[in-house]
PDB file of N, CA and C in Angstrom:
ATOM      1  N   UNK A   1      -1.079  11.479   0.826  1.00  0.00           N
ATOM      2  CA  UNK A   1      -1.018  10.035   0.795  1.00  0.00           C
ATOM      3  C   UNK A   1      -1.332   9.458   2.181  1.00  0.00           C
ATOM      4  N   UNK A   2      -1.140  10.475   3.214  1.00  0.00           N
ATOM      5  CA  UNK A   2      -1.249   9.865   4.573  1.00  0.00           C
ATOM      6  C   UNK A   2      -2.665   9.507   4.655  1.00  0.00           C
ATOM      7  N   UNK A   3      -3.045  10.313   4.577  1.00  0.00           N
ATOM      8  CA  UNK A   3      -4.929  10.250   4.373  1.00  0.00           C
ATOM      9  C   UNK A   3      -5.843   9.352   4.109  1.00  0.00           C
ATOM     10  N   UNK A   4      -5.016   9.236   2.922  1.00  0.00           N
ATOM     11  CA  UNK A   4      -5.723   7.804   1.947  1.00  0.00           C
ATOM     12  C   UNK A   4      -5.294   6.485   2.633  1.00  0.00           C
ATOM     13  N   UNK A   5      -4.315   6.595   3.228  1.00  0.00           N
ATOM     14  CA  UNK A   5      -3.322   5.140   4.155  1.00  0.00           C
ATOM     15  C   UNK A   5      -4.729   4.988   4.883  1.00  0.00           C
ATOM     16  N   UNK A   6      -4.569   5.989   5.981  1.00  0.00           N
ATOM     17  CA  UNK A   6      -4.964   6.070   6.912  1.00  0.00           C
ATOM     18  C   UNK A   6      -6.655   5.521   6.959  1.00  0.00           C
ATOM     19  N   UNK A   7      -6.755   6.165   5.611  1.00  0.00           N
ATOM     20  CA  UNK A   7      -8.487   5.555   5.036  1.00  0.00           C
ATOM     21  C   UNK A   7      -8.731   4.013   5.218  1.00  0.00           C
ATOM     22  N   UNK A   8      -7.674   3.519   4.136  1.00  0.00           N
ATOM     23  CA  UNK A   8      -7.619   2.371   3.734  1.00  0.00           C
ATOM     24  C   UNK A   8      -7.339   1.369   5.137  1.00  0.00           C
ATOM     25  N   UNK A   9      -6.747   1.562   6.010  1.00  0.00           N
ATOM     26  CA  UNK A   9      -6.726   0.664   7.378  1.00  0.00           C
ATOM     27  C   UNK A   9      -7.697   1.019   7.811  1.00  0.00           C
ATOM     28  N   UNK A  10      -8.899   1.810   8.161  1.00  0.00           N
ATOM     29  CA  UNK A  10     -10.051   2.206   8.920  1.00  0.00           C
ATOM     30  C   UNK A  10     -11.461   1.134   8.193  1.00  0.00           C
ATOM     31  N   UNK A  11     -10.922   0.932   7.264  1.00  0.00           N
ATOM     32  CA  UNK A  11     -11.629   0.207   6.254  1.00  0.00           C
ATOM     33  C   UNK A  11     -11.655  -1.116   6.161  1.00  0.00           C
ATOM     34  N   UNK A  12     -10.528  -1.531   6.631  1.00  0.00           N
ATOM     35  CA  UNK A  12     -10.189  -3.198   7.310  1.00  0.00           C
ATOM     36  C   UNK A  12      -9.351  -3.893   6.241  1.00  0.00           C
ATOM     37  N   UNK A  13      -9.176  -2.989   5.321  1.00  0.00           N
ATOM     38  CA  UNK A  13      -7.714  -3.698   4.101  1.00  0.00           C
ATOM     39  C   UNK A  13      -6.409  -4.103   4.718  1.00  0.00           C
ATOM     40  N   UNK A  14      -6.081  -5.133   4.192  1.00  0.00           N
ATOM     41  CA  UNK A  14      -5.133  -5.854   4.820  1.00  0.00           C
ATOM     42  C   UNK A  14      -3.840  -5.667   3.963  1.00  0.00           C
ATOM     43  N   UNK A  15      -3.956  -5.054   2.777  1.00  0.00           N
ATOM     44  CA  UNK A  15      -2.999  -4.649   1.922  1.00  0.00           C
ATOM     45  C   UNK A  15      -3.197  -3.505   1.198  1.00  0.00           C
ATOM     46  N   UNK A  16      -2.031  -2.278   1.215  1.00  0.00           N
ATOM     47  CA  UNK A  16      -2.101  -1.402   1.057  1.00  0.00           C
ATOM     48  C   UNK A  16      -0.685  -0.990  -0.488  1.00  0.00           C
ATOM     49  N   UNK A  17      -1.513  -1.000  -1.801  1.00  0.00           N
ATOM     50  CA  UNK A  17      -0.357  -0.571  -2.665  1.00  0.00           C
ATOM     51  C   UNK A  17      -0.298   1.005  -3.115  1.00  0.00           C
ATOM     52  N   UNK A  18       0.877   1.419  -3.435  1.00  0.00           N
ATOM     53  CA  UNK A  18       1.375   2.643  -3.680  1.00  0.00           C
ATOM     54  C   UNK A  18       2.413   2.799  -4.514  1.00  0.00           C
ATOM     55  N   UNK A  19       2.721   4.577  -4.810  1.00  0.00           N
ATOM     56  CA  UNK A  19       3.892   4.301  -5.986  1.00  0.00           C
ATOM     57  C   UNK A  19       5.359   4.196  -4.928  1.00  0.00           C
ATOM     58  N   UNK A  20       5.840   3.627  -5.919  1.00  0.00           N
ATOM     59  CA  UNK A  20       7.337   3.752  -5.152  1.00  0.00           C
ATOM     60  C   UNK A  20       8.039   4.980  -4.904  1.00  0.00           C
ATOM     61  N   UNK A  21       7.904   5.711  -5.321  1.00  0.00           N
ATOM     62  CA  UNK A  21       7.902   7.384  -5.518  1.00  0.00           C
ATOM     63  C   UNK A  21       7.215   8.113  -3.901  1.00  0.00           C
ATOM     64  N   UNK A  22       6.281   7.482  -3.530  1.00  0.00           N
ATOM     65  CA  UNK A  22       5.500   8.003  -2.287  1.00  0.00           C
ATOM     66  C   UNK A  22       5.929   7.239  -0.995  1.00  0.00           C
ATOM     67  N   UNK A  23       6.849   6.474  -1.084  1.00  0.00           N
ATOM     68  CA  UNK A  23       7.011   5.506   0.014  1.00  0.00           C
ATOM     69  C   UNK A  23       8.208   6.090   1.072  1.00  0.00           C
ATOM     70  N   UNK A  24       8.941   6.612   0.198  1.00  0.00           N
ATOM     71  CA  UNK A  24       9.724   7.628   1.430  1.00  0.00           C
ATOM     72  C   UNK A  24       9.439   8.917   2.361  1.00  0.00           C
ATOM     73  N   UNK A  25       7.826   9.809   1.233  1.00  0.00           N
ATOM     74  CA  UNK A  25       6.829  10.474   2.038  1.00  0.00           C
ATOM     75  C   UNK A  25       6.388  10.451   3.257  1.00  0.00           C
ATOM     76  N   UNK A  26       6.034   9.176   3.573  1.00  0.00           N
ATOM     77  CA  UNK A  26       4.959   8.659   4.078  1.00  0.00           C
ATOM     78  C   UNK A  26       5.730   8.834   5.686  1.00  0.00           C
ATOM     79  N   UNK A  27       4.959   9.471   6.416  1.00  0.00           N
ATOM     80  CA  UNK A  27       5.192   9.716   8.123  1.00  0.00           C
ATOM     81  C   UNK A  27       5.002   8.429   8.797  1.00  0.00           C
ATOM     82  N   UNK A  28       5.263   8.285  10.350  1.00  0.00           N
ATOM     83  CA  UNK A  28       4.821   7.211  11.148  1.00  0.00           C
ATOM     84  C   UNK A  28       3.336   7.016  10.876  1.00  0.00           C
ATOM     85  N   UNK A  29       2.906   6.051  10.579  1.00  0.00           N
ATOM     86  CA  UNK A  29       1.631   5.738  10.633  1.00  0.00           C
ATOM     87  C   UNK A  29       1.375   4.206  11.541  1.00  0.00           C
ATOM     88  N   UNK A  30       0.066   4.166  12.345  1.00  0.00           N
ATOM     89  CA  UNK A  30      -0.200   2.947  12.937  1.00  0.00           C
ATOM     90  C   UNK A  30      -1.075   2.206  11.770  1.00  0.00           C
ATOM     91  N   UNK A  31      -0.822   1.282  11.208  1.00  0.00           N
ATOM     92  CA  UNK A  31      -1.194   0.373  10.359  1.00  0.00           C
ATOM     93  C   UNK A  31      -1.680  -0.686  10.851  1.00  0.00           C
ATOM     94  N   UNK A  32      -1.546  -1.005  12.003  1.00  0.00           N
ATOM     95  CA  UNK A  32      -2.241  -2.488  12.584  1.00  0.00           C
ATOM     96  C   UNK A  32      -1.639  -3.575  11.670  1.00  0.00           C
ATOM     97  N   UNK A  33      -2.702  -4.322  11.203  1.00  0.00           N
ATOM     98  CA  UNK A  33      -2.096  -5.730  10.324  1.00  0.00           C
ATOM     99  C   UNK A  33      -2.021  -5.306   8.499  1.00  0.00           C
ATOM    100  N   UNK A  34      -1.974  -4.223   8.947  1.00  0.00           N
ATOM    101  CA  UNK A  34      -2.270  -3.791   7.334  1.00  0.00           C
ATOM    102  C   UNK A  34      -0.633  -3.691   6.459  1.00  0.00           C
ATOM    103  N   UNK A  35      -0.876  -4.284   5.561  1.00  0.00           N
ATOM    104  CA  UNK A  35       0.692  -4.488   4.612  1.00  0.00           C
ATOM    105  C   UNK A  35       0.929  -3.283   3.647  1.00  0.00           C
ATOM    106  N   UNK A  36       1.730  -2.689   3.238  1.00  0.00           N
ATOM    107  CA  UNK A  36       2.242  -1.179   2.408  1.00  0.00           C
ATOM    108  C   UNK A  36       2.878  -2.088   1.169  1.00  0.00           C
ATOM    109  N   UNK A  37       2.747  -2.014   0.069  1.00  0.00           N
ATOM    110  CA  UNK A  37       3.300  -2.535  -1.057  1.00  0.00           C
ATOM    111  C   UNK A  37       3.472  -1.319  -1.796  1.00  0.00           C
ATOM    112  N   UNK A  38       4.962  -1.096  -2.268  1.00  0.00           N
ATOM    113  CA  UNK A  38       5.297  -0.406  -3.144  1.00  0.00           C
ATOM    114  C   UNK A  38       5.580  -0.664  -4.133  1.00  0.00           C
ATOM    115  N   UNK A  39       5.178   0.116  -5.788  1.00  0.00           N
ATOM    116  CA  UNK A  39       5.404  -0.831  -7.086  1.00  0.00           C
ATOM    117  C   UNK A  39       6.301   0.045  -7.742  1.00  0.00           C
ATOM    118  N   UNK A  40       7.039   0.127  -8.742  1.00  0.00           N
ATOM    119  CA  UNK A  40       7.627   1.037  -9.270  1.00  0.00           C
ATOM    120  C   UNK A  40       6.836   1.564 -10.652  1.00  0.00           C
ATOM    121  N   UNK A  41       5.981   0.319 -10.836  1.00  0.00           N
ATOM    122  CA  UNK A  41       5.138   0.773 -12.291  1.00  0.00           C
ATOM    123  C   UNK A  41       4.279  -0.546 -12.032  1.00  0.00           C
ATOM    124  N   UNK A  42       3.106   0.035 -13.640  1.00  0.00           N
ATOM    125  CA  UNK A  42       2.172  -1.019 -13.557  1.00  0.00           C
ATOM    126  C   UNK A  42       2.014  -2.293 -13.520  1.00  0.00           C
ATOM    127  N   UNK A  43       3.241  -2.489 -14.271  1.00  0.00           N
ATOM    128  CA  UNK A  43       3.656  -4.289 -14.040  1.00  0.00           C
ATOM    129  C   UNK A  43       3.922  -4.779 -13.038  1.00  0.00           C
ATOM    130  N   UNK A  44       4.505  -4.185 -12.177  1.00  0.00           N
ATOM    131  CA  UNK A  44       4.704  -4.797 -11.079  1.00  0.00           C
ATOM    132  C   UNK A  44       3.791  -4.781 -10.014  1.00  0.00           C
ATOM    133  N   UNK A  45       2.796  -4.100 -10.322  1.00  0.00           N
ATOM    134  CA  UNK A  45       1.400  -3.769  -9.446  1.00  0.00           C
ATOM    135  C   UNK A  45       0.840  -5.027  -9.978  1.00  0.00           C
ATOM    136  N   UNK A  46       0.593  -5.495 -10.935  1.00  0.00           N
ATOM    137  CA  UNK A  46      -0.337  -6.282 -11.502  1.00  0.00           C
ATOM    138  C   UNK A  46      -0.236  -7.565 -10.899  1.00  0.00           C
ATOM    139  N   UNK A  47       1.732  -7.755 -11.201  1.00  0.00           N
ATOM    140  CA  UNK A  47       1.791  -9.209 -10.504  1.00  0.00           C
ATOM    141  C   UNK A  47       1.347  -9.630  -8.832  1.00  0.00           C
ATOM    142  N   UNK A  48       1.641  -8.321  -8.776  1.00  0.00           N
ATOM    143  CA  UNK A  48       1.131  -8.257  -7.308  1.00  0.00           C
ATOM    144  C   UNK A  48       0.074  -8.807  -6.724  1.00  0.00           C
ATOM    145  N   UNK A  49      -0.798  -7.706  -6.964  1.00  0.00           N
ATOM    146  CA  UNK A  49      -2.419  -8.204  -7.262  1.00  0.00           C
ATOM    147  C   UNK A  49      -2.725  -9.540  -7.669  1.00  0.00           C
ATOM    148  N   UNK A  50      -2.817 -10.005  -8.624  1.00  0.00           N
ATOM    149  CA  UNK A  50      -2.798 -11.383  -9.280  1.00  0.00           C
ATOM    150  C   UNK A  50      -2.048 -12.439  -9.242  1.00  0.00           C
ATOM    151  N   UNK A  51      -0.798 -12.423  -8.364  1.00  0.00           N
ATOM    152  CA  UNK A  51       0.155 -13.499  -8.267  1.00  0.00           C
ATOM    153  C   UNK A  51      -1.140 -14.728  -7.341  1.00  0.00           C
ATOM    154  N   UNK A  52      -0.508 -16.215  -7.972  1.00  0.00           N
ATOM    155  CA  UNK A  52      -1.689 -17.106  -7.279  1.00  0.00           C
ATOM    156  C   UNK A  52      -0.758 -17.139  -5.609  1.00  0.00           C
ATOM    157  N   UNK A  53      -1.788 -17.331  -4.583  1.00  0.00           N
ATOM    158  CA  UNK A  53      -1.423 -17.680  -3.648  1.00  0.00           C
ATOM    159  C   UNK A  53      -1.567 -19.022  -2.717  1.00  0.00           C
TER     160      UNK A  53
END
């Protein structure tokens, strides 16, 4: 999972989602401005994604 983090900030994403399951895994990482969202399931990914802002 570090990998893929690590991808995803090199890439210039400013938000980063995952399972909730992987979030205690996860080592020090430098993230810059990049946000970690953890979901517990698909619904709550969705609202995520799609909530209006």
């Amino acid at each position: 999972m570090d990998k893929r983090i690590n991808t995803v900030v090199k890439l210039g994403y400013k938000k980063c989602i995952i399972p909730k399951s992987a979030e205690t895994s996860l080592s020090a990482l430098d993230l810059g401005d990049t946000e970690i969202v953890a979901c517990r399931n698909l619904k709550e990914m969705i609202n995520i994604v799609f909530r209006k802002r």
